[in-house]
C-alpha atoms as a PDB file:
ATOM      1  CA  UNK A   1      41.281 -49.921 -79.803  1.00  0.00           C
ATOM      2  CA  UNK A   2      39.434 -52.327 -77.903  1.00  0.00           C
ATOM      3  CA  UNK A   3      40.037 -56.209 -77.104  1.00  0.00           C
ATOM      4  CA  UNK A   4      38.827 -58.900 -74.897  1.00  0.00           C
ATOM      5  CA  UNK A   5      40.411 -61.548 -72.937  1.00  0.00           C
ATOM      6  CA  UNK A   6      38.676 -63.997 -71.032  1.00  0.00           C
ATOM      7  CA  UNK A   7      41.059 -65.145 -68.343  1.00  0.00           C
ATOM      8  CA  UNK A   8      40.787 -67.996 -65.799  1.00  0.00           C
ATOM      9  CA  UNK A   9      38.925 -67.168 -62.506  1.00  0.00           C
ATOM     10  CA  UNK A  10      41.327 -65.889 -59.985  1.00  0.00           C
ATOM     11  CA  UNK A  11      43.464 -68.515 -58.732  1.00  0.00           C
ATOM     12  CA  UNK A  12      46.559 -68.756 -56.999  1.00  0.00           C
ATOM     13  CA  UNK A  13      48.340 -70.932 -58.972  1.00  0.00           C
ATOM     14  CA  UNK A  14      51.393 -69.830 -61.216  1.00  0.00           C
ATOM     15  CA  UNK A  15      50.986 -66.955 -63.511  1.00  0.00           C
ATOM     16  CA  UNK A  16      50.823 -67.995 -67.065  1.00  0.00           C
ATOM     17  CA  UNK A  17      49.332 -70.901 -68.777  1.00  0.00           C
ATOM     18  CA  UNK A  18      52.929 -72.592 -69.725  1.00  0.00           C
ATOM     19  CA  UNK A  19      54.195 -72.330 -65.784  1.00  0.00           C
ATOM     20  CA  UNK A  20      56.857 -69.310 -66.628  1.00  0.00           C
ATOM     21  CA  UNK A  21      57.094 -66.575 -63.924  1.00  0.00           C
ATOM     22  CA  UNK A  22      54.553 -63.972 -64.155  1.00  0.00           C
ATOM     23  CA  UNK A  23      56.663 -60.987 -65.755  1.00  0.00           C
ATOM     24  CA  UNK A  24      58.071 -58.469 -63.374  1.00  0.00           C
ATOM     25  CA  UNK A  25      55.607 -55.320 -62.143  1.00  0.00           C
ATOM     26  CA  UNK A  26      55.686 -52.404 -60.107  1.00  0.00           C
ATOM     27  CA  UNK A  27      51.870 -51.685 -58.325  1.00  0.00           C
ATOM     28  CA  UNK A  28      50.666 -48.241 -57.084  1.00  0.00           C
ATOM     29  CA  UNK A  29      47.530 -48.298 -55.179  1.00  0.00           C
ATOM     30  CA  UNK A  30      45.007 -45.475 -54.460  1.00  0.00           C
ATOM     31  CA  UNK A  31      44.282 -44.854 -50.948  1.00  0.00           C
ATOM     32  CA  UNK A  32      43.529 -41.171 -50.568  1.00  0.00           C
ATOM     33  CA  UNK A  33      39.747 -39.834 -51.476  1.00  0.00           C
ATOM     34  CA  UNK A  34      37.514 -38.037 -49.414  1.00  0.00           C
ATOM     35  CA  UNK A  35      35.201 -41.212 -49.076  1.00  0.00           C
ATOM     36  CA  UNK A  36      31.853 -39.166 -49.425  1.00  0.00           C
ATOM     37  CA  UNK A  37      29.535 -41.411 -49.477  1.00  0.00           C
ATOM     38  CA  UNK A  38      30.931 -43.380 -46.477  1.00  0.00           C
ATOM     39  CA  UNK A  39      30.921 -40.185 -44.536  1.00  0.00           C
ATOM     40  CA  UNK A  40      34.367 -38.934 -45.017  1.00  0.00           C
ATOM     41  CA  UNK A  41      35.348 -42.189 -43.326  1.00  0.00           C
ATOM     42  CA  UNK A  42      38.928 -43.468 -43.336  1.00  0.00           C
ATOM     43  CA  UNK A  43      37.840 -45.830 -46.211  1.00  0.00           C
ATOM     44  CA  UNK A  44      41.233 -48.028 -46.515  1.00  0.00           C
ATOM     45  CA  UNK A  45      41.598 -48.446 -43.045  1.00  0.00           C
ATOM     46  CA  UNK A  46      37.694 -50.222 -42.530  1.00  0.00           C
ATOM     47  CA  UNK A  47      38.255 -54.010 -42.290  1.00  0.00           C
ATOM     48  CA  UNK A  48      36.620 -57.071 -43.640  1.00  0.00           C
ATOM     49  CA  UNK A  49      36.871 -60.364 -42.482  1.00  0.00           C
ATOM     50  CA  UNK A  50      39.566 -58.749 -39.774  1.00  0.00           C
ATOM     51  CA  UNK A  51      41.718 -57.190 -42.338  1.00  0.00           C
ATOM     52  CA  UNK A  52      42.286 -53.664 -43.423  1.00  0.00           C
ATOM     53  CA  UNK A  53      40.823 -53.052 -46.715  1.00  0.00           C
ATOM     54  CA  UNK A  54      44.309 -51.675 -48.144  1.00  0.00           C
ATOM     55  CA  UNK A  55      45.659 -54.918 -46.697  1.00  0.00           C
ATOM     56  CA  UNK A  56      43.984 -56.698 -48.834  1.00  0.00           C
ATOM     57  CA  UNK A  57      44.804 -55.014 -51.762  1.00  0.00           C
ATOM     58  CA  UNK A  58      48.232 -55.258 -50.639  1.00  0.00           C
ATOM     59  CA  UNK A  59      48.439 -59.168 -50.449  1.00  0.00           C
ATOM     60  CA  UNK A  60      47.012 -59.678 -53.652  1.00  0.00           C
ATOM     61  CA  UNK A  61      49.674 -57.550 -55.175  1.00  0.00           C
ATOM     62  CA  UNK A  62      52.429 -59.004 -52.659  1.00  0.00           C
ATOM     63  CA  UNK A  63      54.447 -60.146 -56.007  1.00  0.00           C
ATOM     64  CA  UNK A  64      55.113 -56.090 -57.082  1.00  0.00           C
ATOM     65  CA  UNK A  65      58.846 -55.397 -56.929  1.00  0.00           C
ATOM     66  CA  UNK A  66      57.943 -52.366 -55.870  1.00  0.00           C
ATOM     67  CA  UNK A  67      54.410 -51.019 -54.314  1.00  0.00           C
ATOM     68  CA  UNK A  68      53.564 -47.437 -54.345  1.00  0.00           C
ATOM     69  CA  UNK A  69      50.626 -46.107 -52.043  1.00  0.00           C
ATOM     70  CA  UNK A  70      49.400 -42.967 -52.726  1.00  0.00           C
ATOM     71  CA  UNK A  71      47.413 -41.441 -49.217  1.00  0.00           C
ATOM     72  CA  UNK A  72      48.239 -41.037 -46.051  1.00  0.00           C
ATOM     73  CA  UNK A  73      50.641 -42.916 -44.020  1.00  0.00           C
ATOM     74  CA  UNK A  74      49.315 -45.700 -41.752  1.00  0.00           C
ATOM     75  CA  UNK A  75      50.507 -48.949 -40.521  1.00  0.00           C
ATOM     76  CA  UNK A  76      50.655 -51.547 -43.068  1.00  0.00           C
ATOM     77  CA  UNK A  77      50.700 -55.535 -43.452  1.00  0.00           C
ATOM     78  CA  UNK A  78      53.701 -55.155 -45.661  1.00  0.00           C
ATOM     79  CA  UNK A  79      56.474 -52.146 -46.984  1.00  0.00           C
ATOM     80  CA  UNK A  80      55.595 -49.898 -49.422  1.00  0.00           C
ATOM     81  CA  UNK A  81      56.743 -46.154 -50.862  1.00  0.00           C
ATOM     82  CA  UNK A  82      54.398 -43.654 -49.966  1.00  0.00           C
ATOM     83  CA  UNK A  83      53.229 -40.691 -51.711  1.00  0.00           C
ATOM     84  CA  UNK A  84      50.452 -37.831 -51.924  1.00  0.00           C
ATOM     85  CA  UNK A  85      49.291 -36.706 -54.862  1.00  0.00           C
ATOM     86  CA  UNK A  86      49.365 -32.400 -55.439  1.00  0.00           C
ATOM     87  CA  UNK A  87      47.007 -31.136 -54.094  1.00  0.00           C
ATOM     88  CA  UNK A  88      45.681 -33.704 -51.766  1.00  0.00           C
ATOM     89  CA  UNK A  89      42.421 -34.559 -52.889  1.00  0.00           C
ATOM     90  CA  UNK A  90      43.182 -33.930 -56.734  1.00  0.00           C
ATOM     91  CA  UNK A  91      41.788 -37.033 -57.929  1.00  0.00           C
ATOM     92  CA  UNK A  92      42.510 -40.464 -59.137  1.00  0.00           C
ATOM     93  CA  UNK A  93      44.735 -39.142 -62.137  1.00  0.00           C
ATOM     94  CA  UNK A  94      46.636 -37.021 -59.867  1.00  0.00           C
ATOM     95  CA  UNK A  95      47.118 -39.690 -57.586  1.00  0.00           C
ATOM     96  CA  UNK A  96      48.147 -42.127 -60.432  1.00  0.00           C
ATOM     97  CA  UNK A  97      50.662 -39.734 -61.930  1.00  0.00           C
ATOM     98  CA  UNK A  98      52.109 -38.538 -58.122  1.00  0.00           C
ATOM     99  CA  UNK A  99      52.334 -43.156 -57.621  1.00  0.00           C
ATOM    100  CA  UNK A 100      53.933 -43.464 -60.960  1.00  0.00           C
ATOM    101  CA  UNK A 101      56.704 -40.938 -60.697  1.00  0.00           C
ATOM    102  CA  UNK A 102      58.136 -43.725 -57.798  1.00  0.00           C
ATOM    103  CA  UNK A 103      58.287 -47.301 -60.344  1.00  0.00           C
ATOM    104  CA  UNK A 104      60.733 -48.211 -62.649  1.00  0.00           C
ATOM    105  CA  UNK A 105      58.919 -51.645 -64.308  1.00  0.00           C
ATOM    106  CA  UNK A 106      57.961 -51.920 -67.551  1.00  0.00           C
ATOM    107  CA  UNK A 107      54.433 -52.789 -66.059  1.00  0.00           C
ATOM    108  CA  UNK A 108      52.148 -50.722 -63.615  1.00  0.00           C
ATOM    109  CA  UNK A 109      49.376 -52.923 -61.643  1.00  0.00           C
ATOM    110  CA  UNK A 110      47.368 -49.385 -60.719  1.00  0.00           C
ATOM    111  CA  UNK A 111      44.594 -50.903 -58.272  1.00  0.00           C
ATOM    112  CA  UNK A 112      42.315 -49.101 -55.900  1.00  0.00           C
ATOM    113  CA  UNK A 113      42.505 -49.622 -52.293  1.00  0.00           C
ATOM    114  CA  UNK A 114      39.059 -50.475 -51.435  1.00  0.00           C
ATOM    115  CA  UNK A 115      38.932 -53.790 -53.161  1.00  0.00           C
ATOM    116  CA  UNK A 116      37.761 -57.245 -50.657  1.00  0.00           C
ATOM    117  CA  UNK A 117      38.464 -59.740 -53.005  1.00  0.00           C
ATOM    118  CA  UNK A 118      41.157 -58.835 -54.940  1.00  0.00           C
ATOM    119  CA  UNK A 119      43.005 -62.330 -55.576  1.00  0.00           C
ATOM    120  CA  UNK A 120      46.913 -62.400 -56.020  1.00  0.00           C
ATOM    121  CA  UNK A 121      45.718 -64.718 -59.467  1.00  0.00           C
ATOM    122  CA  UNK A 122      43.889 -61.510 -60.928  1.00  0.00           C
ATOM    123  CA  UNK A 123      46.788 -59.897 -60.868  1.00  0.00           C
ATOM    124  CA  UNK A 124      48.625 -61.952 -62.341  1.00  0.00           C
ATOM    125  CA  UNK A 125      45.944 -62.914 -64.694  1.00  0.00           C
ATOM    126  CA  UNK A 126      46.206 -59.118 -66.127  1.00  0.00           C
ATOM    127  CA  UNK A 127      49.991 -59.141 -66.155  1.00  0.00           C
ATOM    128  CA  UNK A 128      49.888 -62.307 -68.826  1.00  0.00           C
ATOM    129  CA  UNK A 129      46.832 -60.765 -70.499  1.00  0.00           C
ATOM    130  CA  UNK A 130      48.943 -57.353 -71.687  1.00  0.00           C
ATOM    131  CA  UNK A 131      51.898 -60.276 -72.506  1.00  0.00           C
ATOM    132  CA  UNK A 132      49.587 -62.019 -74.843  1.00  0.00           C
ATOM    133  CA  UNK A 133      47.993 -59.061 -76.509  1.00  0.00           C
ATOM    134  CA  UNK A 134      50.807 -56.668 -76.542  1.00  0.00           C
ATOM    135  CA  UNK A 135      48.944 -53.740 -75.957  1.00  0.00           C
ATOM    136  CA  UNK A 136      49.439 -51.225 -73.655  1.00  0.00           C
ATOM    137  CA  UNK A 137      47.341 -52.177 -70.569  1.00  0.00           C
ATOM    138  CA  UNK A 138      44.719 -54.555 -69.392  1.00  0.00           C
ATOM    139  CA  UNK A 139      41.661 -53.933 -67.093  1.00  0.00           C
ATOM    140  CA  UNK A 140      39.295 -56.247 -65.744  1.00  0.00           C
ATOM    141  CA  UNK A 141      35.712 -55.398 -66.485  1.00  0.00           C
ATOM    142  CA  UNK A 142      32.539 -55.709 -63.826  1.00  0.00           C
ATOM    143  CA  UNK A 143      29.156 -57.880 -64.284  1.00  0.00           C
ATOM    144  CA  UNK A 144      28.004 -55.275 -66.258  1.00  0.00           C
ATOM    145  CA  UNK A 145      30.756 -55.297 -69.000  1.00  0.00           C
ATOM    146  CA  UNK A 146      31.884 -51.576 -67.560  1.00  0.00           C
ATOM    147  CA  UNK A 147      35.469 -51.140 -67.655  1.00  0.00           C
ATOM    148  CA  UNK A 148      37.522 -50.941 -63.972  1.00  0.00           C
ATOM    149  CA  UNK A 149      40.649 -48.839 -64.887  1.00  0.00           C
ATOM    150  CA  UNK A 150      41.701 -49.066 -61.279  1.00  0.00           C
ATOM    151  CA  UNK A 151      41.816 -52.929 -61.461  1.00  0.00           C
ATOM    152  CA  UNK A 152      44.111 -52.691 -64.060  1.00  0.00           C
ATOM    153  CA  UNK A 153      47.883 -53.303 -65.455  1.00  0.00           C
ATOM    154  CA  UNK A 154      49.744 -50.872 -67.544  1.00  0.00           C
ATOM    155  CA  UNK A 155      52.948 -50.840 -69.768  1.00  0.00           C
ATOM    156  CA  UNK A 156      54.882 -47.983 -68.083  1.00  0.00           C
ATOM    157  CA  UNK A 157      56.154 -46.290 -70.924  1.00  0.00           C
ATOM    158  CA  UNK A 158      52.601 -45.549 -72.586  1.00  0.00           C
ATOM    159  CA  UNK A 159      50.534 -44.573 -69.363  1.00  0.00           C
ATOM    160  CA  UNK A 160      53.872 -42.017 -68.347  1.00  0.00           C
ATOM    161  CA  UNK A 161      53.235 -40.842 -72.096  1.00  0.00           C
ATOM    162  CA  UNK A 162      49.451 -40.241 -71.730  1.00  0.00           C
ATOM    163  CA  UNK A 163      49.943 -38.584 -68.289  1.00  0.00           C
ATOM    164  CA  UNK A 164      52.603 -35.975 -69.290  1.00  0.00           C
ATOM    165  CA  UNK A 165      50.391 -35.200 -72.297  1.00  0.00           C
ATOM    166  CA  UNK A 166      46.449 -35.088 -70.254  1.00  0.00           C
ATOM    167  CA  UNK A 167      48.722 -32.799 -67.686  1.00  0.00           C
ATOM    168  CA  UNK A 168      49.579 -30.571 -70.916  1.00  0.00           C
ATOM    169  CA  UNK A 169      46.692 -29.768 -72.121  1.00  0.00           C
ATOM    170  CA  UNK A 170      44.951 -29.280 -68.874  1.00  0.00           C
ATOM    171  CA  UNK A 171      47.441 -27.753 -66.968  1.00  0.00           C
ATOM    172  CA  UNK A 172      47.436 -30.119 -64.135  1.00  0.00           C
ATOM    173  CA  UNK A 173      46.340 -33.519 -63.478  1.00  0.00           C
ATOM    174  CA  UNK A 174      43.951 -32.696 -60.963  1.00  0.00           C
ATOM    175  CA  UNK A 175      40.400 -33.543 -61.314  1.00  0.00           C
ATOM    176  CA  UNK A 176      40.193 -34.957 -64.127  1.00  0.00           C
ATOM    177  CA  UNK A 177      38.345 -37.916 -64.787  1.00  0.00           C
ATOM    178  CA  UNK A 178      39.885 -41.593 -65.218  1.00  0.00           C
ATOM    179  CA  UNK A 179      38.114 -41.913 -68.639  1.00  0.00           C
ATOM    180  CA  UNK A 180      40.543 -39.419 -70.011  1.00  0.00           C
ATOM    181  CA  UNK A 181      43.075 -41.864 -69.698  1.00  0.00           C
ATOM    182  CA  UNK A 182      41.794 -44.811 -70.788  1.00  0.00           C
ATOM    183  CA  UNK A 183      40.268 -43.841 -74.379  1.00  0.00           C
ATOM    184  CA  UNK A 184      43.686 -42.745 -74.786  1.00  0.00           C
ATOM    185  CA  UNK A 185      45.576 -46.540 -74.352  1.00  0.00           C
ATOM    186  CA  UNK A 186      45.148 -49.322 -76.567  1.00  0.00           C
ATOM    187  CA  UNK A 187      43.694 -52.003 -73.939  1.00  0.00           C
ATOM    188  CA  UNK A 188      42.767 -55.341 -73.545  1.00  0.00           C
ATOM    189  CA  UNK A 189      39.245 -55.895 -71.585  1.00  0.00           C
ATOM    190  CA  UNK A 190      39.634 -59.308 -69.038  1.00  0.00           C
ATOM    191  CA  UNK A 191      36.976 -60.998 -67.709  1.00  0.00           C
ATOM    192  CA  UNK A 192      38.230 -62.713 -64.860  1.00  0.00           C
ATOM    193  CA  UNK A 193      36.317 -63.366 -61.101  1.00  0.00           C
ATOM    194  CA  UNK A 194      33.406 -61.073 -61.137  1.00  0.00           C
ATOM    195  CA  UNK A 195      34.102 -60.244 -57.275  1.00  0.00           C
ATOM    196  CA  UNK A 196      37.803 -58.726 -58.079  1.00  0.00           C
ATOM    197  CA  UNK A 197      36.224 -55.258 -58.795  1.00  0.00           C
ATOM    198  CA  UNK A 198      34.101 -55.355 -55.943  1.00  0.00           C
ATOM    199  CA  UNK A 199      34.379 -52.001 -54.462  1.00  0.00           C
ATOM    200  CA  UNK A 200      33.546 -50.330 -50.976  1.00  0.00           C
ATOM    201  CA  UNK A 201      31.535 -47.211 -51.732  1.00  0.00           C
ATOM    202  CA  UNK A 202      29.058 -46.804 -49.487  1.00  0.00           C
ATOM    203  CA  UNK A 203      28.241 -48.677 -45.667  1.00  0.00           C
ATOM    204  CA  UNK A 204      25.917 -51.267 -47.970  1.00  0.00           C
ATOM    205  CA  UNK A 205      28.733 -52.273 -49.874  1.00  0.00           C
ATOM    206  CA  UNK A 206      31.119 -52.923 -47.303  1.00  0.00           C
ATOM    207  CA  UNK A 207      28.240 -54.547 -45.154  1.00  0.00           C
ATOM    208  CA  UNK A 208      27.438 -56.861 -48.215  1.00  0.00           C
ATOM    209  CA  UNK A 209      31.533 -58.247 -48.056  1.00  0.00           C
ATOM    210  CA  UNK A 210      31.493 -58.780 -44.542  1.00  0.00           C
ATOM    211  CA  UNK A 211      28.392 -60.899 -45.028  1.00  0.00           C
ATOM    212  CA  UNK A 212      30.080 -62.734 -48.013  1.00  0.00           C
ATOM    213  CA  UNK A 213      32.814 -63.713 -46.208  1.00  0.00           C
ATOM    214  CA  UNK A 214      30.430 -64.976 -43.373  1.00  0.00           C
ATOM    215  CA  UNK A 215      28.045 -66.540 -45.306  1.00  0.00           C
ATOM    216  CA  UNK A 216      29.934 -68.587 -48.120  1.00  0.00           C
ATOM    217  CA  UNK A 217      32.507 -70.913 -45.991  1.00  0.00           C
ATOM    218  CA  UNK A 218      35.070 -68.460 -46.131  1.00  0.00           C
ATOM    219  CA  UNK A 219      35.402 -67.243 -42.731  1.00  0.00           C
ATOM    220  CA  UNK A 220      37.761 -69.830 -41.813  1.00  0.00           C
ATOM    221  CA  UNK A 221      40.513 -68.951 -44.438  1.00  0.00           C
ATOM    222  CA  UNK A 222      40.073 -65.130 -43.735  1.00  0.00           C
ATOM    223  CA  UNK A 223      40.802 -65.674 -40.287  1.00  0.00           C
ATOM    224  CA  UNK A 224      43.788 -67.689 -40.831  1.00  0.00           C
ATOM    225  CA  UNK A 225      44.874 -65.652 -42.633  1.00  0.00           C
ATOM    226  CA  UNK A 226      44.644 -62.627 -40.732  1.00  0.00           C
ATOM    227  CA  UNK A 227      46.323 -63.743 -37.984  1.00  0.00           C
ATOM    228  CA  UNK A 228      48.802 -64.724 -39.960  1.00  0.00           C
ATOM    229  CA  UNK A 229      49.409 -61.368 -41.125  1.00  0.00           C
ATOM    230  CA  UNK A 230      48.968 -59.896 -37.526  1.00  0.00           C
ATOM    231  CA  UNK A 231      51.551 -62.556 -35.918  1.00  0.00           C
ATOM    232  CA  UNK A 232      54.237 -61.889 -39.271  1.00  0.00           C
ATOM    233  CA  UNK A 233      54.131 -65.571 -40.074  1.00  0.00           C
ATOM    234  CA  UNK A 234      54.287 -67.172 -43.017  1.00  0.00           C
ATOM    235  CA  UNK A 235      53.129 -70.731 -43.251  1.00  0.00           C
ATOM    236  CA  UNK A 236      50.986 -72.588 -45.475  1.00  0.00           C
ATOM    237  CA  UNK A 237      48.358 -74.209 -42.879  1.00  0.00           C
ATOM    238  CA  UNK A 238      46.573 -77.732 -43.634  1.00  0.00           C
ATOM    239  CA  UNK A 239      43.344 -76.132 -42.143  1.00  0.00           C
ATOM    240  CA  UNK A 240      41.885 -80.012 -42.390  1.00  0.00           C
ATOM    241  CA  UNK A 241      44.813 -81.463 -41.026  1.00  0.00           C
ATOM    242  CA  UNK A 242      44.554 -79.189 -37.666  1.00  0.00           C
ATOM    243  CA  UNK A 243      40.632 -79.071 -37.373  1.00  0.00           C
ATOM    244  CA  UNK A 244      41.329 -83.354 -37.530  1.00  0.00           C
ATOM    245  CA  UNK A 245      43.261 -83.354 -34.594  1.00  0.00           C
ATOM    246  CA  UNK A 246      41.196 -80.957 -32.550  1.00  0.00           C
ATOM    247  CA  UNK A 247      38.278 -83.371 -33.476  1.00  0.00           C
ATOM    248  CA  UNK A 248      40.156 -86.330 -31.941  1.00  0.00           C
ATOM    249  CA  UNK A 249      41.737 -84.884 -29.180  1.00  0.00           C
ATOM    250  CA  UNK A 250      38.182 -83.567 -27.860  1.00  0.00           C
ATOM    251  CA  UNK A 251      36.462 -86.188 -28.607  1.00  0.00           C
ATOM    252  CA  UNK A 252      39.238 -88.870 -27.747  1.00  0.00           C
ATOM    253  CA  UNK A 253      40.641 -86.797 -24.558  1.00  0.00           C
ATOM    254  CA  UNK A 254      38.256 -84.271 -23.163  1.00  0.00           C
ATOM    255  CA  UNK A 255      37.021 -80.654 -24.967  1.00  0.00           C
ATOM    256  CA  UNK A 256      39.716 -78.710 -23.520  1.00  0.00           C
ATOM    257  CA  UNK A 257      42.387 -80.386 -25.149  1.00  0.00           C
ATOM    258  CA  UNK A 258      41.481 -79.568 -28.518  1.00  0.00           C
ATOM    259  CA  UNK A 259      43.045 -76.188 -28.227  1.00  0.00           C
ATOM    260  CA  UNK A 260      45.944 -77.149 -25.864  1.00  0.00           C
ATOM    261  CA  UNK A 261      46.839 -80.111 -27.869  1.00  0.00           C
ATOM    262  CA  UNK A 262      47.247 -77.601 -31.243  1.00  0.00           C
ATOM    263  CA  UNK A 263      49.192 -75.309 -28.933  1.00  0.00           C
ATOM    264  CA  UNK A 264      51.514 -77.966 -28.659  1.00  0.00           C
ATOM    265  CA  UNK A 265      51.407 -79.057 -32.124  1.00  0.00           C
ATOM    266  CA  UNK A 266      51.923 -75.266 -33.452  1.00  0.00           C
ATOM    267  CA  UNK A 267      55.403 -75.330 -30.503  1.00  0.00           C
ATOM    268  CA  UNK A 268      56.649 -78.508 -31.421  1.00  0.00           C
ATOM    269  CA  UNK A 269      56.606 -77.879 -35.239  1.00  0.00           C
ATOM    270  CA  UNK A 270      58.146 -74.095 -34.588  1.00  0.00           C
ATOM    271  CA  UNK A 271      61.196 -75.952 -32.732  1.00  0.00           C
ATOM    272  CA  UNK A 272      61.236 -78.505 -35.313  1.00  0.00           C
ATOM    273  CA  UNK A 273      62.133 -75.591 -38.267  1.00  0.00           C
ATOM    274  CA  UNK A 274      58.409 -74.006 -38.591  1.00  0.00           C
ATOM    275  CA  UNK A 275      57.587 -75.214 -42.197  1.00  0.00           C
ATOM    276  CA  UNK A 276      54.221 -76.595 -43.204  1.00  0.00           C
ATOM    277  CA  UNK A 277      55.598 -79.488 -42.941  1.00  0.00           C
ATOM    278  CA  UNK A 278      56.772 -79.738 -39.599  1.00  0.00           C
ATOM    279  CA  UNK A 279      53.176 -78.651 -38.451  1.00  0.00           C
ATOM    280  CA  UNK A 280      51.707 -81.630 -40.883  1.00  0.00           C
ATOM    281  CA  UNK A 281      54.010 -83.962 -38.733  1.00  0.00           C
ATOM    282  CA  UNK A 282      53.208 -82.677 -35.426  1.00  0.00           C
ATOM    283  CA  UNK A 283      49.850 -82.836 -35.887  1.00  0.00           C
ATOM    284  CA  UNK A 284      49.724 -86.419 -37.555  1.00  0.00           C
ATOM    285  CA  UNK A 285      51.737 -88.151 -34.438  1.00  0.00           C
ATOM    286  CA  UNK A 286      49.279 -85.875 -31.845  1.00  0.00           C
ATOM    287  CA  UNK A 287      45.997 -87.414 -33.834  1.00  0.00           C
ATOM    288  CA  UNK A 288      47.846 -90.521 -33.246  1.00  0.00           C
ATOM    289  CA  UNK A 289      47.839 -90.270 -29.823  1.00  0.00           C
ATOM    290  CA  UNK A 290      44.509 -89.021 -29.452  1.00  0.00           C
ATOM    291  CA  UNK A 291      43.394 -91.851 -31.112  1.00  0.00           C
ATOM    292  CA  UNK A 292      45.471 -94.563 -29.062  1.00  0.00           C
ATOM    293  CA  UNK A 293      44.217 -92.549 -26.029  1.00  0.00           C
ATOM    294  CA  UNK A 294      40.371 -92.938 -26.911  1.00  0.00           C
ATOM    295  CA  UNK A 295      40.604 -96.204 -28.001  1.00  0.00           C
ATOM    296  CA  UNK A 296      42.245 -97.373 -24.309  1.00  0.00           C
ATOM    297  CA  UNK A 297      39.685 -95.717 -22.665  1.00  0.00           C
ATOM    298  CA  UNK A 298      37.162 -97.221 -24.500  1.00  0.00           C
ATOM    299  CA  UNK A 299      38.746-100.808 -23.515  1.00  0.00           C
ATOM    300  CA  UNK A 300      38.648 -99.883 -19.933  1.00  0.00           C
ATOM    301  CA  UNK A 301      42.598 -99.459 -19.625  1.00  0.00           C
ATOM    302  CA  UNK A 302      42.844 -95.929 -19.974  1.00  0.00           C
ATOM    303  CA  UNK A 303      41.955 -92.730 -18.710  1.00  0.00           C
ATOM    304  CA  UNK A 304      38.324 -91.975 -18.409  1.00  0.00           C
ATOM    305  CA  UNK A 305      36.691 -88.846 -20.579  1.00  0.00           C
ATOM    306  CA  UNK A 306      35.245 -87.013 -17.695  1.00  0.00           C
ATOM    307  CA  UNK A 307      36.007 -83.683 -19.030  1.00  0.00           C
ATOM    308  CA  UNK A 308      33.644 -81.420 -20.607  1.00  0.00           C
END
């Protein structure tokens, strides 16, 4: 049985349309593969926009109670359970049934780990499409209507079912295709960002993300954020607010103090209590200055700009 849901474009914005929590989900994400037509490369571990490809995946699925990765072990932006399918290399079903044995949710968010721009709001935006329907899973299709089982949420009871059975009647799980599966559950199509299923396959693919991220505005954001992830902070940062007061203290000051002065904003807000908002209020009474400063020296009384 087939039906379609057209969600929102990924957003990061509460789950469901009424405000409610998003309901509660276990992920397990695919990272093993022999990555053949990147060379036998160590496909989760390439990075776009400075940040792993499984770290990605990882974010967007940050709200899992549990996350299961099934591949080998490796250093990752957050915990997880790991786990190898039998035998290594059997395939995405054998990888899904080795991830599944480790969650105990009602619902399974079963995602691949080469995925760039995954959103934390696709996620969600399948978990409240299988609430609406009632069905037993919902997967996100691609710009060509073809269905994405591995960008996908599952009731847990039903995909456990169809497992044990495929693994019956084929006496193992491995190598068997991920179609088997899914003309098996009753599921509910999304269409949601057309980017979330954006896989790297091959060297053109994953050269094609790198120049999306480059080339549409986003460059900024990933790099926050991936030094947030490499420092371990967690902080909502007013990007405009910040990029202000470098403006004003290089222009108002001299060049160089554009990065000392947000030094000294980011060390004055961490003493204050390190929220958002203590960086908001750092930064306002440093543009402040800056602006007093330049407008002094523009009146004669005040330091000269000879920096630069």
């Amino acid at each position: 049985m087939t039906a379609y849901d057209a969600a929102t474009p990924a957003h990061d914005a509460p789950g469901t349309a009424q405000g409610a929590a998003t309901p509660a989900y276990d992920a397990v994400v695919l990272a093993g593969g022999a990555a053949k037509r990147l060379g036998g490369a160590d496909k989760p571990g390439l990075s776009v926009g400075g940040r792993r490809l499984l770290d990605r995946v990882l974010t967007a699925c940050a709200g899992a109670a549990t996350t299961v990765v099934v591949g080998g072990r490796r250093p990752t932006a957050r915990p997880v359970v790991w786990t190898r399918e039998e035998p290594v290399g059997g395939g995405p079903l054998a990888a899904l049934g080795a991830g599944v044995r480790h969650t105990s949710a009602d619902r399974v968010a079963v995602l691949s780990a080469d995925l760039p721009f995954l959103a934390a709001g696709t996620v969600r935006d399948l978990v409240d499409a299988l609430e609406r329907t009632g069905g037993e899973g919902a997967l996100c299709t691609d710009a060509d209507g073809r269905d994405q089982p591995l960008v996908a949420v599952y009731r847990a009871e039903p995909l456990r079912r169809e497992l044990a059975l495929l693994a019956t009647e084929h006496g193992s799980l491995a190598g068997l295709p991920l179609r088997l599966l899914v003309r098996e559950l009753d599921l509910t199509r999304v269409t949601t960002d057309p980017l979330a299923s954006f896989d790297c396959d091959t060297w053109e693919d994953l050269a094609a993300a790198r120049a999306r991220i480059r080339d549409h505005g986003g460059v900024l954001d990933e790099w926050i954020t991936a030094v947030k992830n490499e420092l371990g902070i967690e902080l909502d940062v007013d990007t405009g607010v910040l990029l202000d007061l470098a403006r004003d203290a290089a222009h108002g000051v001299a060049r160089p103090a554009a990065p000392l002065t947000t030094f000294l904003v980011g060390y004055a807000a961490a003493k204050a209590g390190g929220e958002g908002k203590d960086v908001a209020d750092a930064a306002r009474k440093a543009a402040a200055l800056a602006n007093r400063w330049a407008a002094e020296a523009e009146a004669g009384d005040g330091p000269k700009n000879d920096a630069g």
